[in-house]
N, C-alpha and C. Protein backbone atom coordinates (compact mmCIF):
# COMPACT_ATOMS: atom_id res chain seq x y z
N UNK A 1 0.15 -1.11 19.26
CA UNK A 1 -0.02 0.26 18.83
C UNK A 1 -1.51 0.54 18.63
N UNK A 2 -2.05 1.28 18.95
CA UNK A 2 -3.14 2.13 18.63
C UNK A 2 -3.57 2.35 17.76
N UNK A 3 -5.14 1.71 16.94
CA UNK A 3 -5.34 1.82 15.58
C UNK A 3 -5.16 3.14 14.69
N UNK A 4 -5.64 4.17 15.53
CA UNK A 4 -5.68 5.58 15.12
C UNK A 4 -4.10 5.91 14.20
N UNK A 5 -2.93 5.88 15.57
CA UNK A 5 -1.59 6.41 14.65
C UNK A 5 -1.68 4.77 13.90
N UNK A 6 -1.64 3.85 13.82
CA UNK A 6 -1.34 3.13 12.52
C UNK A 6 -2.13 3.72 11.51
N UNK A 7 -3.37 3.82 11.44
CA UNK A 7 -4.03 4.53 10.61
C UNK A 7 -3.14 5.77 10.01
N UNK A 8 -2.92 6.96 10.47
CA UNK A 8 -2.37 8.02 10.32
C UNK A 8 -1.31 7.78 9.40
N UNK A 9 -0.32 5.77 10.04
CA UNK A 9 0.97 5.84 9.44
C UNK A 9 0.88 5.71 8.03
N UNK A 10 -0.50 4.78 7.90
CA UNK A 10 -0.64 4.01 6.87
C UNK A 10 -0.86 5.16 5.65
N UNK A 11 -1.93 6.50 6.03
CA UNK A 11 -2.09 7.60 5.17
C UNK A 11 -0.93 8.32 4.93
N UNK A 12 -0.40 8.47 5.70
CA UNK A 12 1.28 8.91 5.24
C UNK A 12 2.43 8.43 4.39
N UNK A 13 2.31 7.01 4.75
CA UNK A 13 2.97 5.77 3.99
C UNK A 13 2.41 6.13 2.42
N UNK A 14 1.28 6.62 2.55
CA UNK A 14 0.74 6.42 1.38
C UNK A 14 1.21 7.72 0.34
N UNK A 15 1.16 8.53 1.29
CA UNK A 15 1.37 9.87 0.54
C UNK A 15 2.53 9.56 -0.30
N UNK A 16 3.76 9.51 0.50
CA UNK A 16 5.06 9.46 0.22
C UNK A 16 5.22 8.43 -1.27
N UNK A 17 4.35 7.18 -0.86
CA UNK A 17 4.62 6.39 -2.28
C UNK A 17 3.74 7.14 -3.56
N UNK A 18 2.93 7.89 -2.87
CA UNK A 18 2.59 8.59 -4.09
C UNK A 18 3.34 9.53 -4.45
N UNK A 19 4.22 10.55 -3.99
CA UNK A 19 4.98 10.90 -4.64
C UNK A 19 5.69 10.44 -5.07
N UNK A 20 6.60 9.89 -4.52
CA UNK A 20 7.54 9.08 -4.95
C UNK A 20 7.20 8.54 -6.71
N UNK A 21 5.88 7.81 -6.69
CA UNK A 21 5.36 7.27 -8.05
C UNK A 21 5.44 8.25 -9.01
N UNK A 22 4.97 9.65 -8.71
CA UNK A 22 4.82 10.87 -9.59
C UNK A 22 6.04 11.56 -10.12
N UNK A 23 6.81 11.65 -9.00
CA UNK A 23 8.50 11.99 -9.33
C UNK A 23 9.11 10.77 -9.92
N UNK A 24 8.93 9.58 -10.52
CA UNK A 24 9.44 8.57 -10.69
C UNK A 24 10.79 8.20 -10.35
N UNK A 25 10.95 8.58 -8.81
CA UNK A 25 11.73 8.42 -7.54
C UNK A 25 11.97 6.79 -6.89
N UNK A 26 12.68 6.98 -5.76
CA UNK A 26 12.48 5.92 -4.92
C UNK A 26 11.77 6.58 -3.84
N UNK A 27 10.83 5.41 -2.67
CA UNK A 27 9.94 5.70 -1.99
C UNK A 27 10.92 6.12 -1.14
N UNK A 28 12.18 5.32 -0.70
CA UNK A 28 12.80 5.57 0.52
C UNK A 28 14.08 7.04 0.28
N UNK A 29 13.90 7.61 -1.08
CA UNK A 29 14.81 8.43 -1.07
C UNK A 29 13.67 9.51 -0.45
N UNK A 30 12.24 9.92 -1.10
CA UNK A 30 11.43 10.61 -0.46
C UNK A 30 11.64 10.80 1.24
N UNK A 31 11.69 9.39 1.64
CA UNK A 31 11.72 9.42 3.27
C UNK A 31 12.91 9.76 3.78
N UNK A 32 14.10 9.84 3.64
CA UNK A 32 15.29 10.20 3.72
C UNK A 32 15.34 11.74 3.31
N UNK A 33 14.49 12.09 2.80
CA UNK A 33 14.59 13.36 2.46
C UNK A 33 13.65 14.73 3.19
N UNK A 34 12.53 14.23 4.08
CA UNK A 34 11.62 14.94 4.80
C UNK A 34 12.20 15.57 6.08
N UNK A 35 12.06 16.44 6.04
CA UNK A 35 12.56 17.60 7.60
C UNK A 35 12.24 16.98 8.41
N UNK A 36 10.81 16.27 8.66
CA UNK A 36 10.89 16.23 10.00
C UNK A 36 10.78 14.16 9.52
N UNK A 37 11.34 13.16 10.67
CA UNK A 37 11.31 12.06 10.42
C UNK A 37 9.69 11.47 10.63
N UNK A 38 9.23 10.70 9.97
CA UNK A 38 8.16 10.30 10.02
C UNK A 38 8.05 8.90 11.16
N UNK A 39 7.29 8.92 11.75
CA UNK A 39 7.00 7.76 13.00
C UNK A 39 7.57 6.62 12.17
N UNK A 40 7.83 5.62 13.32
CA UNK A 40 8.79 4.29 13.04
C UNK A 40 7.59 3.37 12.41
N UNK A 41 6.40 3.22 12.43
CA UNK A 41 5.76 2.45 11.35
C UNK A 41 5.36 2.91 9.92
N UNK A 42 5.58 4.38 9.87
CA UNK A 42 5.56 4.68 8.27
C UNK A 42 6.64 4.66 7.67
N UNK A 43 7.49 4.59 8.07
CA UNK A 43 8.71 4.15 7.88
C UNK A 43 9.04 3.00 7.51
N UNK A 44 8.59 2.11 8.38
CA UNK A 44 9.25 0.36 8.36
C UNK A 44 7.56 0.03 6.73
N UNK A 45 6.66 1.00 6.69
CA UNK A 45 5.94 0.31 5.58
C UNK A 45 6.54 0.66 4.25
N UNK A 46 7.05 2.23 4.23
CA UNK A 46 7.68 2.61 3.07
C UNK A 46 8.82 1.62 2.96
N UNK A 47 9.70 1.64 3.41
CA UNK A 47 11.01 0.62 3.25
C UNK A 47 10.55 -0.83 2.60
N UNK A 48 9.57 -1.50 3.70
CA UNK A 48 8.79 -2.87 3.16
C UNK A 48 8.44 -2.39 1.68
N UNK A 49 8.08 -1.59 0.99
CA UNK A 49 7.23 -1.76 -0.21
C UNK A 49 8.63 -1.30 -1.04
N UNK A 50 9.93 -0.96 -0.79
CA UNK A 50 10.72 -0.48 -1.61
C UNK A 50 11.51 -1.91 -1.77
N UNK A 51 11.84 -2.61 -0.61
CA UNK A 51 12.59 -3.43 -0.49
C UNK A 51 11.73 -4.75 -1.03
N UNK A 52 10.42 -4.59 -1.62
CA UNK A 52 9.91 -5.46 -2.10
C UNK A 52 9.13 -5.02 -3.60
N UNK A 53 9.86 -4.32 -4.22
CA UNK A 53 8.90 -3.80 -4.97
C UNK A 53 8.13 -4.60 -6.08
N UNK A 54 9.57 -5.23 -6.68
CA UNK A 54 9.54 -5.88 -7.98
C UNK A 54 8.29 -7.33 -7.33
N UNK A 55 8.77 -7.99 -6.41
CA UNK A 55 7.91 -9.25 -6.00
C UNK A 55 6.38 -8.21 -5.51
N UNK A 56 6.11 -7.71 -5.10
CA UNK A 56 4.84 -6.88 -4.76
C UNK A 56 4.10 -6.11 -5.80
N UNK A 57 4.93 -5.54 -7.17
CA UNK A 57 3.99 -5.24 -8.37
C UNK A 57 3.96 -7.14 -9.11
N UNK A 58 4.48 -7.42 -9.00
CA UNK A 58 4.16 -8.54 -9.96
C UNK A 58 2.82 -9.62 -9.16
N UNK A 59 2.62 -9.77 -7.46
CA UNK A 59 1.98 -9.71 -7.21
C UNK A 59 0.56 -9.29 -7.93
N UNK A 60 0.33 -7.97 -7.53
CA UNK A 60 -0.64 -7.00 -8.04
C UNK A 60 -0.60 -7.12 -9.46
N UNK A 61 -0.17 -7.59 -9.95
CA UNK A 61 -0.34 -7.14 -11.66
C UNK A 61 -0.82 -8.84 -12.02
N UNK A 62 -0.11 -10.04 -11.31
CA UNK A 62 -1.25 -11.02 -11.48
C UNK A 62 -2.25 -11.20 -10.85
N UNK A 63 -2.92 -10.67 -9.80
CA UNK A 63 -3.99 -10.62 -9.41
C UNK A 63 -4.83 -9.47 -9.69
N UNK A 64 -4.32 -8.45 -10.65
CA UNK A 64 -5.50 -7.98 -11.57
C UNK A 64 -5.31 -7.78 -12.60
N UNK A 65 -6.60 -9.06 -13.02
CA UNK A 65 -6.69 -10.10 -14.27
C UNK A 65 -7.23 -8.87 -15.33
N UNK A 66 -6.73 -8.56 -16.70
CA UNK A 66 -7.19 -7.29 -17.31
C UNK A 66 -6.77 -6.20 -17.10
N UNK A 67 -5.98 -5.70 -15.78
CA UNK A 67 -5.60 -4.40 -15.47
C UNK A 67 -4.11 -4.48 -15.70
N UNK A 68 -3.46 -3.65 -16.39
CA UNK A 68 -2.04 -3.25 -16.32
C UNK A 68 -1.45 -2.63 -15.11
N UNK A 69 -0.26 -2.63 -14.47
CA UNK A 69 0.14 -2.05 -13.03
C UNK A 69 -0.05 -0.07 -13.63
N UNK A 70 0.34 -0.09 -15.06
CA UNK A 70 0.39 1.16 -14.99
C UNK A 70 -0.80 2.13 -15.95
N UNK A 71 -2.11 1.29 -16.10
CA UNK A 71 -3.29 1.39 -15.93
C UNK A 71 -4.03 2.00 -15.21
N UNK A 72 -3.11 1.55 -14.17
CA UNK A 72 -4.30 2.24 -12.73
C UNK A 72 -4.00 3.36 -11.89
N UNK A 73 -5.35 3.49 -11.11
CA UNK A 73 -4.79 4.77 -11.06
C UNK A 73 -3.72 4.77 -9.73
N UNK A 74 -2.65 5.98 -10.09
CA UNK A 74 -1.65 6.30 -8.86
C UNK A 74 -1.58 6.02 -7.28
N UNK A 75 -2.77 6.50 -7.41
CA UNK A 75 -3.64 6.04 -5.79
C UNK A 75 -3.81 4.51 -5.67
N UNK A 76 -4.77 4.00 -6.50
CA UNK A 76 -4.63 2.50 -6.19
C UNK A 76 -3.70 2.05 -5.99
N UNK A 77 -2.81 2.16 -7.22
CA UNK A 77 -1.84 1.29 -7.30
C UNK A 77 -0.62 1.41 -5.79
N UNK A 78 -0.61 2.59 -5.62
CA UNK A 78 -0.12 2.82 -4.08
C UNK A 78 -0.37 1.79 -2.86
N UNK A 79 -2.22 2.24 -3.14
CA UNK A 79 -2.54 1.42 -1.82
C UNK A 79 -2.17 0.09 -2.10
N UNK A 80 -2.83 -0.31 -3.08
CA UNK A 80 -2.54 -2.02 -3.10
C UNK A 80 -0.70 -2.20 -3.08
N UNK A 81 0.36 -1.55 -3.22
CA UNK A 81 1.57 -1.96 -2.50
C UNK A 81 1.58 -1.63 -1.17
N UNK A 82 1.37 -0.94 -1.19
CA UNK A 82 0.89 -0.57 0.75
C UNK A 82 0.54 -2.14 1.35
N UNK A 83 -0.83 -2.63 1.15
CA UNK A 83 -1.61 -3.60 1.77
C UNK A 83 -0.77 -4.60 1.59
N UNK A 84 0.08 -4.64 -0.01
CA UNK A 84 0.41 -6.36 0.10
C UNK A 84 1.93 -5.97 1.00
N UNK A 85 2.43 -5.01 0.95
CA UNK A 85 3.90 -5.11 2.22
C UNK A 85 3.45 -5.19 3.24
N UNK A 86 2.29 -5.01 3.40
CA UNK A 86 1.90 -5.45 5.33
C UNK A 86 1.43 -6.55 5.07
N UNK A 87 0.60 -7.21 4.22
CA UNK A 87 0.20 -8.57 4.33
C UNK A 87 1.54 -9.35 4.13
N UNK A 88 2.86 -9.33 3.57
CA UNK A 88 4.06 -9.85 3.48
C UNK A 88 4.56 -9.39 4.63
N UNK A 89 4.74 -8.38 5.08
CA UNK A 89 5.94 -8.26 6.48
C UNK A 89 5.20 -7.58 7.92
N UNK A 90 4.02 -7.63 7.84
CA UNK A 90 3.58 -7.40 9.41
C UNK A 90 2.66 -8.51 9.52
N UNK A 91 3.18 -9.67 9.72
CA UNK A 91 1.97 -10.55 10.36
C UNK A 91 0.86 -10.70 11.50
N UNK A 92 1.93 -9.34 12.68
CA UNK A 92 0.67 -8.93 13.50
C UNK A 92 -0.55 -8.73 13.33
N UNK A 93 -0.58 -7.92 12.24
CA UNK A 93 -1.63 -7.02 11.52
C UNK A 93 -2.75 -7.97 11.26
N UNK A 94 -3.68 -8.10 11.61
CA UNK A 94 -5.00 -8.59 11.03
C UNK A 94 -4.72 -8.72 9.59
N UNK A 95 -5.27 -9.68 8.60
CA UNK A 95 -5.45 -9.88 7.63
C UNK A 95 -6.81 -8.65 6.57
N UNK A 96 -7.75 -8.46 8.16
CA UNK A 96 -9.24 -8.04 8.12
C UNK A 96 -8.67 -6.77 8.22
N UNK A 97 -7.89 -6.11 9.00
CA UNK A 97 -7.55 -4.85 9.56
C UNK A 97 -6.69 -4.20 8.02
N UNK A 98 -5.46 -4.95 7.66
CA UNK A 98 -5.29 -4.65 6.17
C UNK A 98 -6.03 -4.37 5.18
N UNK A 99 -6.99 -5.02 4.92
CA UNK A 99 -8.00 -4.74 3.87
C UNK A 99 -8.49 -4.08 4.12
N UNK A 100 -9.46 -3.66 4.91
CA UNK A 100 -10.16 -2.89 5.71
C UNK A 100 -9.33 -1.35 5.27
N UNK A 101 -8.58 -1.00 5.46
CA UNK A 101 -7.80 0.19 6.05
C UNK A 101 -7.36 0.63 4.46
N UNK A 102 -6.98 -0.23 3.62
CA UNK A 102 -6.65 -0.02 2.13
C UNK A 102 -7.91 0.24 1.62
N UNK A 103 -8.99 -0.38 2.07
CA UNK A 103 -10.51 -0.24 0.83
C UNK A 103 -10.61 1.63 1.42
N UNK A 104 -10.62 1.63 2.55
CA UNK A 104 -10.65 2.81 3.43
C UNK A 104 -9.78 4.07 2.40
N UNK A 105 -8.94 3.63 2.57
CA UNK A 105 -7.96 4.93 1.84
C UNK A 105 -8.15 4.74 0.66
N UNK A 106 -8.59 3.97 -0.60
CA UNK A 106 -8.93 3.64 -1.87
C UNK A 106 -10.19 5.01 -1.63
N UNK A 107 -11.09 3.86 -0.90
CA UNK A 107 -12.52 4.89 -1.08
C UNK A 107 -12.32 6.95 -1.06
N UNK A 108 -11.00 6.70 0.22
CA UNK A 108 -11.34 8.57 0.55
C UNK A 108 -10.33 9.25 -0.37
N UNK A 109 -9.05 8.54 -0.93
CA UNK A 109 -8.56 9.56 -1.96
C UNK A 109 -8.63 8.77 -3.57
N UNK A 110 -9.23 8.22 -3.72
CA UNK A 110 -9.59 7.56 -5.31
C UNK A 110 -10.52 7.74 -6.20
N UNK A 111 -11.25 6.89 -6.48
CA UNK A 111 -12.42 7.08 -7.51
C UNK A 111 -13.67 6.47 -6.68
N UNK A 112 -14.75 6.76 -7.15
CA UNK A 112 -15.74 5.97 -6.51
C UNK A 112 -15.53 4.45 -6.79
N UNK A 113 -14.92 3.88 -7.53
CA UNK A 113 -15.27 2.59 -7.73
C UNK A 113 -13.97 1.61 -7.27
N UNK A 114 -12.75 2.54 -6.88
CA UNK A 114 -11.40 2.34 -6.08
C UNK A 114 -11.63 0.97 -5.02
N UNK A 115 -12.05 1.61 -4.03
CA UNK A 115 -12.78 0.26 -2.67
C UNK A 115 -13.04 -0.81 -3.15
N UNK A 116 -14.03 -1.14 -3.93
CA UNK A 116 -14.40 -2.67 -4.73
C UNK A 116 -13.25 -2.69 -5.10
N UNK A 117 -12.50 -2.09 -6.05
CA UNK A 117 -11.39 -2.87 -7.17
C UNK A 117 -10.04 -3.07 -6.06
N UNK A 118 -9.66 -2.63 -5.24
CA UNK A 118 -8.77 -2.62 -4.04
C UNK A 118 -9.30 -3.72 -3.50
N UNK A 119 -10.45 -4.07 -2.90
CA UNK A 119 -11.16 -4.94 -2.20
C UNK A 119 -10.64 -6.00 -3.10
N UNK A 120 -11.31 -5.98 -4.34
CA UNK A 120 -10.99 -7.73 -5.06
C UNK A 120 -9.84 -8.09 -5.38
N UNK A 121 -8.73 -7.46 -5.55
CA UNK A 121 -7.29 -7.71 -5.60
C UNK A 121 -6.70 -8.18 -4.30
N UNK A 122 -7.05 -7.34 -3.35
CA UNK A 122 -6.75 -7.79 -2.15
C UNK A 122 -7.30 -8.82 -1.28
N UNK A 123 -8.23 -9.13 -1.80
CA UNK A 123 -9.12 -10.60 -1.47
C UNK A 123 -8.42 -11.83 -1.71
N UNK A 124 -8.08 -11.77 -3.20
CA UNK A 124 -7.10 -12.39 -3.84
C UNK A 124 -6.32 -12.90 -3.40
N UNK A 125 -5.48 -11.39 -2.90
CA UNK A 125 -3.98 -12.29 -2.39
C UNK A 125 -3.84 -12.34 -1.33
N UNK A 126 -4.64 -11.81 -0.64
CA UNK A 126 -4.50 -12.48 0.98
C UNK A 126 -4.70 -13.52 0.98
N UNK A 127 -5.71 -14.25 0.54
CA UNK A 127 -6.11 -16.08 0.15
C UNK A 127 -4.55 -16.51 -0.29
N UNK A 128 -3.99 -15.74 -1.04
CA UNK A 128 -2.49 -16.65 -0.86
C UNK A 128 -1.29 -16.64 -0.61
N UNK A 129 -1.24 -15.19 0.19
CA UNK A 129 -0.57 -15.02 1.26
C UNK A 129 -0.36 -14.93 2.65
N UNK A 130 -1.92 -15.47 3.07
CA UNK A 130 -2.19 -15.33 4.75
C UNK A 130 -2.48 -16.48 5.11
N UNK A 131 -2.75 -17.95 3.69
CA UNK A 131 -3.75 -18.85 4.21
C UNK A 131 -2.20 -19.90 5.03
């Protein structure tokens, strides 16, 4: 696939778990619920992060040492389930291309300081989920 629509899927993927987080919903009832169906990889990422939720915040919540899961902000906490369901269920995916693409979407809808703190969590656990 073409970095561009993965890209696209991944910002979409993202949206949805952010609502989803705000409505204190499920991600996949959101997706089941949109008029028009969303492409087959924003799809298969939302599902990955629903069908993994509990093992993917506990993840994230021990690899950031000091931060509470519900501490942070909405956005982060999004992306970083985003990154770790593709670092758990798309092994295609670059390890580099994951991170990369999460610091990416941290940086353009977060805080200025989002990217680093996305970056070092996700540094983290890729070391112990990719090695």
């Amino acid at each position: 696939m073409d970095p561009a629509p993965r890209h696209q899927a991944r910002e979409r993927a993202l949206t949805l778990l952010y609502e989803a987080d705000l409505k204190g919903g499920r991600p996949v009832d959101i997706l089941e619920e949109l008029a028009v169906t969303p492409d087959a990889y924003t799809s298969a990422l939302v599902r990955s992060v629903e069908a993994r939720s509990r093992e993917i915040d506990d993840l994230v919540d021990g690899a950031a040492i000091g931060w509470d899961l519900d501490r942070m902000a909405v956005v982060d906490r999004n992306v970083l389930r985003l990154a770790v369901a593709e670092l758990l269920d798309f092994p295609d995916v670059p390890t580099a291309v994951i991170l990369n693409e999460a610091v990416e979407l941290a940086s353009a809808y977060s805080t200025d300081d989002s990217g680093r703190f996305v970056n070092g969590i996700l540094a983290t656990l890729a070391a112990q989920l990719r090695e």
